[in-house]
C-alpha atoms as a PDB file:
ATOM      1  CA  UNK A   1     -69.676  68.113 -22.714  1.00  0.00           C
ATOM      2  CA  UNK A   2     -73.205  66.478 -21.889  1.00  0.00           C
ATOM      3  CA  UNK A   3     -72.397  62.526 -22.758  1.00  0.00           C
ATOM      4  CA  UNK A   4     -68.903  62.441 -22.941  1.00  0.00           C
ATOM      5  CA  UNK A   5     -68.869  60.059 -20.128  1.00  0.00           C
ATOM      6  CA  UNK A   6     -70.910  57.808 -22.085  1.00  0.00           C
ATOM      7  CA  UNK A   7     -68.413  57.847 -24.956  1.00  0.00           C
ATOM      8  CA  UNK A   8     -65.740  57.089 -22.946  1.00  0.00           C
ATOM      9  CA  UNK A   9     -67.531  54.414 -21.291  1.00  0.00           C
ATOM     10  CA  UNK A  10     -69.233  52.660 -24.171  1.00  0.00           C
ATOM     11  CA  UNK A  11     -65.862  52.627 -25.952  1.00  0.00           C
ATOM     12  CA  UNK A  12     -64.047  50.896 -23.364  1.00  0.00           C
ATOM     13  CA  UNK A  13     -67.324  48.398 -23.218  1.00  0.00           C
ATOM     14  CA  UNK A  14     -66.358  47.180 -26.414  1.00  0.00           C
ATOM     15  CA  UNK A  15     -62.852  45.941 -25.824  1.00  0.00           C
ATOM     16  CA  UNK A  16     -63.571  45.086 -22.250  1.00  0.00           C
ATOM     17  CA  UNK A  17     -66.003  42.639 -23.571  1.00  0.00           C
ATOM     18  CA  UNK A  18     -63.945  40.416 -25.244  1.00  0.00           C
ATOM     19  CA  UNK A  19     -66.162  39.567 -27.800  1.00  0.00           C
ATOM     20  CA  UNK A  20     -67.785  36.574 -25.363  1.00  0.00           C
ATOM     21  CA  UNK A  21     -69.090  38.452 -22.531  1.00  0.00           C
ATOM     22  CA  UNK A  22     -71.974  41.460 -22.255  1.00  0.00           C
ATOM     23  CA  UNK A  23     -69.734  44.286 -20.413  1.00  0.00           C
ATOM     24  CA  UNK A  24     -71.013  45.044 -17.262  1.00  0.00           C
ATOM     25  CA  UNK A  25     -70.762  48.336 -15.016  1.00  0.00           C
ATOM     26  CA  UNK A  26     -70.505  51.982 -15.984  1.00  0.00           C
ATOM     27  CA  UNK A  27     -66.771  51.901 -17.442  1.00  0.00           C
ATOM     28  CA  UNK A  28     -65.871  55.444 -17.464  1.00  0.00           C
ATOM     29  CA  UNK A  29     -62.739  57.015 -18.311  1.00  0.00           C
ATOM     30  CA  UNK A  30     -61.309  60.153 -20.451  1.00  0.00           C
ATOM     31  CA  UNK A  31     -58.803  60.609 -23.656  1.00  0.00           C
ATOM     32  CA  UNK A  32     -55.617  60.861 -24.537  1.00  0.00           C
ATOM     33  CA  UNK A  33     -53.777  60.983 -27.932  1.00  0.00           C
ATOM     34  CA  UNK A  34     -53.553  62.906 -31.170  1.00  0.00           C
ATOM     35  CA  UNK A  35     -56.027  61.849 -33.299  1.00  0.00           C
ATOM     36  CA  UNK A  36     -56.936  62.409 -37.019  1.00  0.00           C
ATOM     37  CA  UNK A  37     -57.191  66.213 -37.938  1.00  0.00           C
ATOM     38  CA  UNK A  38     -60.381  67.740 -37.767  1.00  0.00           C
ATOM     39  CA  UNK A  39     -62.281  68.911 -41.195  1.00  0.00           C
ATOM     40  CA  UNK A  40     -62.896  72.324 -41.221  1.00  0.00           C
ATOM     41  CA  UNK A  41     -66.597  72.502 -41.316  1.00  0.00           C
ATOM     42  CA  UNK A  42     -68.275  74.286 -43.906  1.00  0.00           C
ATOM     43  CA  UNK A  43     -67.832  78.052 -43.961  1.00  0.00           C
ATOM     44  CA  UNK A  44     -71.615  78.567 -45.704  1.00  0.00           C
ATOM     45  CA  UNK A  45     -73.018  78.732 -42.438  1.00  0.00           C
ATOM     46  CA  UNK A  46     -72.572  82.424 -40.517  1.00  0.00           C
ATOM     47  CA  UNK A  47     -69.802  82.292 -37.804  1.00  0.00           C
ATOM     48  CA  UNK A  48     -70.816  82.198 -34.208  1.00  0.00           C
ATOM     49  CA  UNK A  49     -70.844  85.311 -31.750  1.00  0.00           C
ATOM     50  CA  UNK A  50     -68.484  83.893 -29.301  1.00  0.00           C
ATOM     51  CA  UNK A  51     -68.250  87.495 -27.435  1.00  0.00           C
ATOM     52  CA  UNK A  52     -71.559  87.788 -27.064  1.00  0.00           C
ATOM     53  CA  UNK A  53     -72.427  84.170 -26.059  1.00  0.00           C
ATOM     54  CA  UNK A  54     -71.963  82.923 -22.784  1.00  0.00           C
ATOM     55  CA  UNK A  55     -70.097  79.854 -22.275  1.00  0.00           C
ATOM     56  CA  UNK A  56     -73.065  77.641 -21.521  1.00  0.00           C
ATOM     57  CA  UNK A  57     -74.631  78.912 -24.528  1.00  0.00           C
ATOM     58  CA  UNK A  58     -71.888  78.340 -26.734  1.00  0.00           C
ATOM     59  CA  UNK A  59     -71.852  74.670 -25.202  1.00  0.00           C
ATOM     60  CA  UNK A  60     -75.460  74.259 -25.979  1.00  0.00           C
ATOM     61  CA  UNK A  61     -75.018  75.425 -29.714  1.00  0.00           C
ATOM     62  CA  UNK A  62     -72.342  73.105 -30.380  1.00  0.00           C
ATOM     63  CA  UNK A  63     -74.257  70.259 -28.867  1.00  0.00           C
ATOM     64  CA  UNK A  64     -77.528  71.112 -31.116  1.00  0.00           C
ATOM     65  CA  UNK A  65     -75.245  71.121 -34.176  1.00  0.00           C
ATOM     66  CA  UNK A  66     -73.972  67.772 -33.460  1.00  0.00           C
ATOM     67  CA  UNK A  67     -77.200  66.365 -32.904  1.00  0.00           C
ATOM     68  CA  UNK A  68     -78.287  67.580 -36.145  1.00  0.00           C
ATOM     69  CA  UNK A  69     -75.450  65.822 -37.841  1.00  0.00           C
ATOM     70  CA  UNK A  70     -76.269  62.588 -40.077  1.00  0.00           C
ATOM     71  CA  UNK A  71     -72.649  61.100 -39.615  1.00  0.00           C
ATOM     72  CA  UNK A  72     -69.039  62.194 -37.779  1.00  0.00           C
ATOM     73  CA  UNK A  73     -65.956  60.576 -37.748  1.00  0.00           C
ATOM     74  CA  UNK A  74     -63.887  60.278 -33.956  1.00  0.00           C
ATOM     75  CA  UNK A  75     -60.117  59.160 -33.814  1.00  0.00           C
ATOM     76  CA  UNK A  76     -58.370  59.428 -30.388  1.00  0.00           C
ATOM     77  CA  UNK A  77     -56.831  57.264 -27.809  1.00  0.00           C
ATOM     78  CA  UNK A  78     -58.623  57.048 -23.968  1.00  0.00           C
ATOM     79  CA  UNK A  79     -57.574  56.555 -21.317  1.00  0.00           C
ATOM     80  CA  UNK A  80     -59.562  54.245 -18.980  1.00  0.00           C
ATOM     81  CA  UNK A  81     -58.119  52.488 -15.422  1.00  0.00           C
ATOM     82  CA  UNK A  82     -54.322  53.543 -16.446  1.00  0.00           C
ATOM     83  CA  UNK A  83     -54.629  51.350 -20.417  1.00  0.00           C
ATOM     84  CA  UNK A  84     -54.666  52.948 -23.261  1.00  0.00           C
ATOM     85  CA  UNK A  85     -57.482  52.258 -25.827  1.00  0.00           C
ATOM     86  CA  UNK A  86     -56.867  53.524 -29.147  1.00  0.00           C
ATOM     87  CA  UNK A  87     -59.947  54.048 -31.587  1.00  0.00           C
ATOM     88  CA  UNK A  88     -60.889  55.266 -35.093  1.00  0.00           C
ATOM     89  CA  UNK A  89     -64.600  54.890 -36.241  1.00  0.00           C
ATOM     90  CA  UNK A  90     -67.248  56.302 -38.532  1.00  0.00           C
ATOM     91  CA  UNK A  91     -71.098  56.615 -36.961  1.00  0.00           C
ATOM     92  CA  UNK A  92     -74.174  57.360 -38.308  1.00  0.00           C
ATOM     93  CA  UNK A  93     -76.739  59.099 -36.784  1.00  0.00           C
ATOM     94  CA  UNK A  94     -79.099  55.799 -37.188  1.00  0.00           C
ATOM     95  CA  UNK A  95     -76.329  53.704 -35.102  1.00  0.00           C
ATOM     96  CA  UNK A  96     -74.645  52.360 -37.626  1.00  0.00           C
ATOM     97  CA  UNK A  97     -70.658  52.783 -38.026  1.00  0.00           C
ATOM     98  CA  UNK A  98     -67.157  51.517 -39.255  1.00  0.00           C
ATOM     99  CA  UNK A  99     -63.754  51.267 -37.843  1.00  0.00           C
ATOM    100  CA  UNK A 100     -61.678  49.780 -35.412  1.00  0.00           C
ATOM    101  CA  UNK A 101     -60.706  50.016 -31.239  1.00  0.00           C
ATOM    102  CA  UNK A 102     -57.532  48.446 -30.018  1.00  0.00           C
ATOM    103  CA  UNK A 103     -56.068  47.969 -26.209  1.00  0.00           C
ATOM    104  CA  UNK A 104     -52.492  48.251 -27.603  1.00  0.00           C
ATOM    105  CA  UNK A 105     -50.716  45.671 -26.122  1.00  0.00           C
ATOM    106  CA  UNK A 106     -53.778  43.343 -25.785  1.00  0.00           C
ATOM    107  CA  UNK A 107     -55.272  43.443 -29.322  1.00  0.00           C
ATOM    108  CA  UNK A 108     -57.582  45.316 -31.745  1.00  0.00           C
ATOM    109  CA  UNK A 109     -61.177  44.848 -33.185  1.00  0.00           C
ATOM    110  CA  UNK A 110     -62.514  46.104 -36.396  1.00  0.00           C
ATOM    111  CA  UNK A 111     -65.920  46.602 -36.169  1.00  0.00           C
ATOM    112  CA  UNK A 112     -68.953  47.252 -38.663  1.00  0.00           C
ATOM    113  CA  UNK A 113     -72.513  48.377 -37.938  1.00  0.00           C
ATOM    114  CA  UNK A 114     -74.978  48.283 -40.284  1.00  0.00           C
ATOM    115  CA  UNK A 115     -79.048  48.304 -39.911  1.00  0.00           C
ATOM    116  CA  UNK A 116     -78.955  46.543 -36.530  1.00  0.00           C
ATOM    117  CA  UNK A 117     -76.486  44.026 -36.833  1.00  0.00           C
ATOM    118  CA  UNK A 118     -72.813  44.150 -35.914  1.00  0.00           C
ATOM    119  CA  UNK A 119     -69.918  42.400 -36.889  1.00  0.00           C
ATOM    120  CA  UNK A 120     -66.556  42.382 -35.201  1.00  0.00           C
ATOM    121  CA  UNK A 121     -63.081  40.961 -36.039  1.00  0.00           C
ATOM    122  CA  UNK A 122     -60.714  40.950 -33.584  1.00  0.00           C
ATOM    123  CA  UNK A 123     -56.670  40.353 -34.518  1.00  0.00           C
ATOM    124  CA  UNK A 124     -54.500  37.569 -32.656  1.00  0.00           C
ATOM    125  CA  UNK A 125     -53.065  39.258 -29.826  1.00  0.00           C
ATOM    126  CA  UNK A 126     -56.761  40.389 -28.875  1.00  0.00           C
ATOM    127  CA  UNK A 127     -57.453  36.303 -29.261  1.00  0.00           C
ATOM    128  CA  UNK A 128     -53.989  35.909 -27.400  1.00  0.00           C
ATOM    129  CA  UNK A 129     -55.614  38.474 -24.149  1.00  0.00           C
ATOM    130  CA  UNK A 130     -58.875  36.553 -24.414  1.00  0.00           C
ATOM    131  CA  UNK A 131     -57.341  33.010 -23.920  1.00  0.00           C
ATOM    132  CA  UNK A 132     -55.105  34.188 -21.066  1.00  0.00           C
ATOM    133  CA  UNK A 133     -57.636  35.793 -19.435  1.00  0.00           C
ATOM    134  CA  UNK A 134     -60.156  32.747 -19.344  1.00  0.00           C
ATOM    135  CA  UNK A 135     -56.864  31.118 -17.527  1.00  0.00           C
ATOM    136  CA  UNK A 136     -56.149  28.818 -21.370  1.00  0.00           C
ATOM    137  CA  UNK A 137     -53.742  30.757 -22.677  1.00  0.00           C
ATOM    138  CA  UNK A 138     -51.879  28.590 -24.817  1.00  0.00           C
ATOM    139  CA  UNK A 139     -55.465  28.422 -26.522  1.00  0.00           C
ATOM    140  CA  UNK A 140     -54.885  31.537 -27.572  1.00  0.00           C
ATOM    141  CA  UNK A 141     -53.008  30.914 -30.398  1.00  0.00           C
ATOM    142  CA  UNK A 142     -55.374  28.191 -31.822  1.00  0.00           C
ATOM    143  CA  UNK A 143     -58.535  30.828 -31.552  1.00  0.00           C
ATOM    144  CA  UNK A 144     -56.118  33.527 -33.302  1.00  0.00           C
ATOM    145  CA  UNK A 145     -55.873  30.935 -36.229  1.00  0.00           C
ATOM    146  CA  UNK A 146     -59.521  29.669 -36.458  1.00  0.00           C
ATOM    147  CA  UNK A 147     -60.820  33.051 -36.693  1.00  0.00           C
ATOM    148  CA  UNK A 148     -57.917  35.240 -38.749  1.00  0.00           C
ATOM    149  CA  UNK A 149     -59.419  37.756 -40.903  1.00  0.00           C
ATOM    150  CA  UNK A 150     -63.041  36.196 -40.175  1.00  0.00           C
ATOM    151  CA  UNK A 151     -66.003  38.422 -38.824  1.00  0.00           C
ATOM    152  CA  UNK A 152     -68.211  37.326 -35.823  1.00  0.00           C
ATOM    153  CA  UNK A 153     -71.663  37.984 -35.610  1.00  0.00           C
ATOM    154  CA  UNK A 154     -74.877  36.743 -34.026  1.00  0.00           C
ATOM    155  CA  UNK A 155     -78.062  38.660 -36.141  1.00  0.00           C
ATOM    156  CA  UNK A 156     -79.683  41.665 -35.828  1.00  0.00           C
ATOM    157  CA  UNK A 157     -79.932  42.852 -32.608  1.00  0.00           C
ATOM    158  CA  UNK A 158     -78.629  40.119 -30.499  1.00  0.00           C
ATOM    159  CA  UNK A 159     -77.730  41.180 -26.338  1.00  0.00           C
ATOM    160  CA  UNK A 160     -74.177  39.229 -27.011  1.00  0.00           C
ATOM    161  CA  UNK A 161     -73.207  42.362 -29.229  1.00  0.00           C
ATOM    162  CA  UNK A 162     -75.382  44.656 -28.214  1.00  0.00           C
ATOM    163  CA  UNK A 163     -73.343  46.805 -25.786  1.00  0.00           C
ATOM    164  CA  UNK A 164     -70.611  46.565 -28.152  1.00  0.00           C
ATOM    165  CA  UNK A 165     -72.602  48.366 -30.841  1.00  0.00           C
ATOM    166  CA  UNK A 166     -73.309  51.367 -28.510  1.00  0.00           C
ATOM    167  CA  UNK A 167     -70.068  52.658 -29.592  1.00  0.00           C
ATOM    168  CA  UNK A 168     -71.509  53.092 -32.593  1.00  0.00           C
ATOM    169  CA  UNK A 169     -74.389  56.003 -30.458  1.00  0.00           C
ATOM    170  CA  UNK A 170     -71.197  58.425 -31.154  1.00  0.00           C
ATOM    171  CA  UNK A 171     -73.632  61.345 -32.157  1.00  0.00           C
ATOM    172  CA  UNK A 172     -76.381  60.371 -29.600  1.00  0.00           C
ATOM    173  CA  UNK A 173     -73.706  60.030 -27.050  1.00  0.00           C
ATOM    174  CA  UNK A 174     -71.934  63.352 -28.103  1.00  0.00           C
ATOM    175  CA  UNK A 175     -75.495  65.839 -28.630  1.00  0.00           C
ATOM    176  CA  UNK A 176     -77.184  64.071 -25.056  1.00  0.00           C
ATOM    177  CA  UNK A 177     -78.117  66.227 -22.271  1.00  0.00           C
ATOM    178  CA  UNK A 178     -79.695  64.473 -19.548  1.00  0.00           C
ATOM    179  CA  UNK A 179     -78.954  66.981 -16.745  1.00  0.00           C
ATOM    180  CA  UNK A 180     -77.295  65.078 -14.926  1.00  0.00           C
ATOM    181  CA  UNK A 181     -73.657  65.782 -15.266  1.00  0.00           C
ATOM    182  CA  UNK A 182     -72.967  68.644 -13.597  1.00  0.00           C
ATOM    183  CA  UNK A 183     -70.074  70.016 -15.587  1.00  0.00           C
ATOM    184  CA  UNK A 184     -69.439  73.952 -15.235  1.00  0.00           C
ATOM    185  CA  UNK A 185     -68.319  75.728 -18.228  1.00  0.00           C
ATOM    186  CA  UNK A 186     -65.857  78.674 -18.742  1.00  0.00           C
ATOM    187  CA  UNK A 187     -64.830  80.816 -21.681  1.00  0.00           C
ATOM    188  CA  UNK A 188     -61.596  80.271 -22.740  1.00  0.00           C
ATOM    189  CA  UNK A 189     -60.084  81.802 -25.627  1.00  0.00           C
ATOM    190  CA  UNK A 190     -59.774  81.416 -29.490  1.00  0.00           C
ATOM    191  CA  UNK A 191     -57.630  78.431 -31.347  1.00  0.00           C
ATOM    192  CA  UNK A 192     -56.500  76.785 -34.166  1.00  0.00           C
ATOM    193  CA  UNK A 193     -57.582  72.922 -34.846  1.00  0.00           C
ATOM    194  CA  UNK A 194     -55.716  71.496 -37.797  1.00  0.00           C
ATOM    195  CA  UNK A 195     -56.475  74.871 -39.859  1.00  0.00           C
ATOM    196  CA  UNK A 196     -60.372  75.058 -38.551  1.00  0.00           C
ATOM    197  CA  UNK A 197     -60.920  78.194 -36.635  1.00  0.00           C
ATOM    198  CA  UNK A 198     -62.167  77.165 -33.197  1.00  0.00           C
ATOM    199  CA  UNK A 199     -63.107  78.685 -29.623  1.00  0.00           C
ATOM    200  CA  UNK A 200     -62.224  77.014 -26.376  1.00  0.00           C
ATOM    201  CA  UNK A 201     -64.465  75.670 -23.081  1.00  0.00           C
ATOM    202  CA  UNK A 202     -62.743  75.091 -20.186  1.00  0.00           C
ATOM    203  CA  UNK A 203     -65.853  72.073 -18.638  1.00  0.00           C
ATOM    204  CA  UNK A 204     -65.179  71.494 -14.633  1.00  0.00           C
ATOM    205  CA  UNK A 205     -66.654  68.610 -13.770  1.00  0.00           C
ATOM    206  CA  UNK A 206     -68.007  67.126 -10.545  1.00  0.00           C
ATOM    207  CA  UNK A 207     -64.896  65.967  -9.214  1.00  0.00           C
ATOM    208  CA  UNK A 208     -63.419  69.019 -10.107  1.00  0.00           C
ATOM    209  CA  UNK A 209     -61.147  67.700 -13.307  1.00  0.00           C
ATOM    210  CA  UNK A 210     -61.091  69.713 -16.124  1.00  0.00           C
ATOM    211  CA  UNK A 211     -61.326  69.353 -19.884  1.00  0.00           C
ATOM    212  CA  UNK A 212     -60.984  71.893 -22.679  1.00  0.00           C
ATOM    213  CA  UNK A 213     -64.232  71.634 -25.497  1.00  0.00           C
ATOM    214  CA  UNK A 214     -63.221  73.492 -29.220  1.00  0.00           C
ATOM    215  CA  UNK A 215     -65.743  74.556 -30.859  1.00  0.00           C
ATOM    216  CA  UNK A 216     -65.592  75.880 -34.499  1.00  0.00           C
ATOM    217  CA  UNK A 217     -66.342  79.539 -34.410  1.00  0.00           C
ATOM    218  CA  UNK A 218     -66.567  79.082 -38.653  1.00  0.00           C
ATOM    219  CA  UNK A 219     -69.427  77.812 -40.086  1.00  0.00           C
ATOM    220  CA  UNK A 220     -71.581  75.388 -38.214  1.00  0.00           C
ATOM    221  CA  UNK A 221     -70.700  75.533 -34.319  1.00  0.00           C
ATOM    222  CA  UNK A 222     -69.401  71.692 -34.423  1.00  0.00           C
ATOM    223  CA  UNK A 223     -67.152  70.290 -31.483  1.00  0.00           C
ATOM    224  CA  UNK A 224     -63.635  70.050 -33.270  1.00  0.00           C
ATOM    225  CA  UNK A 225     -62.049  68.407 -30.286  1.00  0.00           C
ATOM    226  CA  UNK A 226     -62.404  67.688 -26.655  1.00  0.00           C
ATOM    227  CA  UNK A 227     -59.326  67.238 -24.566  1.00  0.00           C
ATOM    228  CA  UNK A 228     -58.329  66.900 -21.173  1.00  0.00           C
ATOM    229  CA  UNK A 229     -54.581  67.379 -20.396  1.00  0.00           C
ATOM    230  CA  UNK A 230     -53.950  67.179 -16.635  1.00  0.00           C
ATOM    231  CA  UNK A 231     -55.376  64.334 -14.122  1.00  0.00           C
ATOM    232  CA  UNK A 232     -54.521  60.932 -13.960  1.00  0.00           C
ATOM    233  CA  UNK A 233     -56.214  59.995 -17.316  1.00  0.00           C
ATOM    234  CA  UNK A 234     -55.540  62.687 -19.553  1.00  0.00           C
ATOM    235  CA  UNK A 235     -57.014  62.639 -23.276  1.00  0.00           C
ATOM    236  CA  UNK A 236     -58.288  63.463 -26.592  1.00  0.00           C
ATOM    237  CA  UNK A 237     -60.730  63.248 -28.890  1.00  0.00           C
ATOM    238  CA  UNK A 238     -60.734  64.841 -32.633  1.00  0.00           C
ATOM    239  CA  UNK A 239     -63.814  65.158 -34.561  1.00  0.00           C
ATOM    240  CA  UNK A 240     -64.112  65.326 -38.151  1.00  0.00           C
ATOM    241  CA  UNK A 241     -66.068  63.875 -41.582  1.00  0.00           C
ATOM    242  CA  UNK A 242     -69.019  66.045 -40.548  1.00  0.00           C
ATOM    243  CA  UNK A 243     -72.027  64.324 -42.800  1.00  0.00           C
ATOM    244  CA  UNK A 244     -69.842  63.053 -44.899  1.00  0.00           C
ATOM    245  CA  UNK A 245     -71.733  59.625 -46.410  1.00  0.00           C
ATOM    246  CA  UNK A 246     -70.438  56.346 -44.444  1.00  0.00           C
ATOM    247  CA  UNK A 247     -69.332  53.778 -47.355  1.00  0.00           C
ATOM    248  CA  UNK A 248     -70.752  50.492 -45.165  1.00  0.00           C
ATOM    249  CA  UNK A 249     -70.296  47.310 -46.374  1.00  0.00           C
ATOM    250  CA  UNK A 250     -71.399  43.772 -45.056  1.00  0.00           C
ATOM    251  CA  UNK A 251     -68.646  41.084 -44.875  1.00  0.00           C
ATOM    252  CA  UNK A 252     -68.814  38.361 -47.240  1.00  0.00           C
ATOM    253  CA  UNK A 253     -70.417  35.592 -45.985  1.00  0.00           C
ATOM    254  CA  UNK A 254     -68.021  33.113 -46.635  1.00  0.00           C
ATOM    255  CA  UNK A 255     -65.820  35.569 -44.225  1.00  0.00           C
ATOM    256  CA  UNK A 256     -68.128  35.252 -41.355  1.00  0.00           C
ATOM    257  CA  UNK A 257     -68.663  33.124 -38.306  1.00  0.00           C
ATOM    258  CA  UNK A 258     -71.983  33.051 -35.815  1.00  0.00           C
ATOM    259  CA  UNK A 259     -71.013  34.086 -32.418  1.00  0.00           C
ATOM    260  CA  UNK A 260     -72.498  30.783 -31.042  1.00  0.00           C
ATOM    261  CA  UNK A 261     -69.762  28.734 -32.579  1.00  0.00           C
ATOM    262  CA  UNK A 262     -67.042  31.549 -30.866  1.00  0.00           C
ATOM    263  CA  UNK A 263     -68.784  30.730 -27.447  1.00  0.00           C
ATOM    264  CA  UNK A 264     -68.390  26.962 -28.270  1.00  0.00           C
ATOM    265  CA  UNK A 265     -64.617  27.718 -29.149  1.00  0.00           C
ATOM    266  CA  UNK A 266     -63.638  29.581 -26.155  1.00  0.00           C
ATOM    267  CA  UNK A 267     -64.937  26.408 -23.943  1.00  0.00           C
ATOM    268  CA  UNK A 268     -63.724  24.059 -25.881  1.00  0.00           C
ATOM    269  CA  UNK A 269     -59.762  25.538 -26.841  1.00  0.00           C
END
């Protein structure tokens, strides 16, 4: 579907960031995993004509109604360069969001969003992957204990977290069509997503990989799920929550550190 790329890539941004570095390059990669089940959307609206529709057209319809959303919710796990990276989070359509995205064996960060400025909090073994891979890595214990359970941040808008907060773009990323990437789509045939009543895509790609979009054929055409099972980075991606209010909450002060002082820590561990 039009942006997927973009989620995929912006996801694995955050975690290949570190929390001390922007993330550079186009990191692209697809899904893999079970994630939460998918809400049935709400039945007020009429069902869609999938016989009638053409493929593209039911593509297009899916990716209006996920534009018009005001927030979604996204579990899955990607794949991206053979790791796995695990995510749960909560977006807005204004950017801001809640959750966490973990590397599995190298660590998780819990992240919040909220009017331009973002907080993260990675756990120890993240702090452990950091150290190691700045070439310190018995630091990496000592940075795990100075900043346990504390928030990082560096004010509204700042470049440091910037990239890192495009994960939060979920609906942007999912409703864009730029034209540009050249996925096919075929009409596959009707199925069942955690009780919602859905309709499947098959989308071909440029390289010629392929990866099934389910969209609810019930009430508002939302994308329940995208999923890719063959290919060396196979995946998944369940959608659910759709406009359901975010409950956003700043950290407590006292629980949160400026990302200056993290920079300082990192040279100095």
């Amino acid at each position: 579907m039009p942006g997927k790329h973009f989620v995929y890539a912006s996801i694995a941004c955050l975690l290949l960031s570190a929390g001390a570095t922007a993330c550079g390059g186009d990191k692209s990669g697809d899904n893999s995993g079970a994630g939460a089940g998918a809400a049935a959307p709400p039945a007020k609206a009429e069902s869609i004509a999938v016989d009638k529709l053409s493929a593209e057209e039911i593509v297009k319809q899916a990716q209006t109604a996920m534009g018009g959303l005001t927030s979604v919710k996204v579990d899955g796990t990607l794949t991206v360069d053979g790791g796995k990276l695990t995510f749960d989070l909560a977006a807005s359509k204004a950017g801001d969001c809640s959750g966490s995205v973990g590397t599995g064996s190298e660590g998780k960060v819990d992240l919040v969003r909220i009017g331009g400025q973002t907080w993260i909090k990675p756990d120890a073994v993240f702090w452990n992957t950091v150290a190691a891979k700045e070439g310190n890595a018995k630091s990496g214990a000592v940075l795990a204990e100075l900043f346990k359970g504390r928030y990082i941040t560096n004010g509204q808008d700042d470049p440091s977290l910037k990239e890192m907060a495009e994960v939060c773009d979920l609906i942007g990323a999912i409703s864009k069509d730029d034209g540009t990437t050249g996925d096919k789509y075929t009409k596959g045939a009707a199925a069942d997503i955690n009780g919602a009543k859905a309709f499947g895509i098959t989308a071909t790609d440029s390289d010629g990989e392929n990866s099934t979009l389910y969209v609810a054929t019930q009430g508002k055409p939302y994308l329940l799920r995208m999923e890719q099972t063959a290919g060396a980075e196979p995946g998944r991606l369940t959608f659910s929550d759709f406009d359901k209010p975010l409950d956003l909450k700043a950290p407590p002060a006292d629980n949160v550190i400026d990302f200056s002082a993290v920079k300082q820590k990192l040279r100095t561990a």
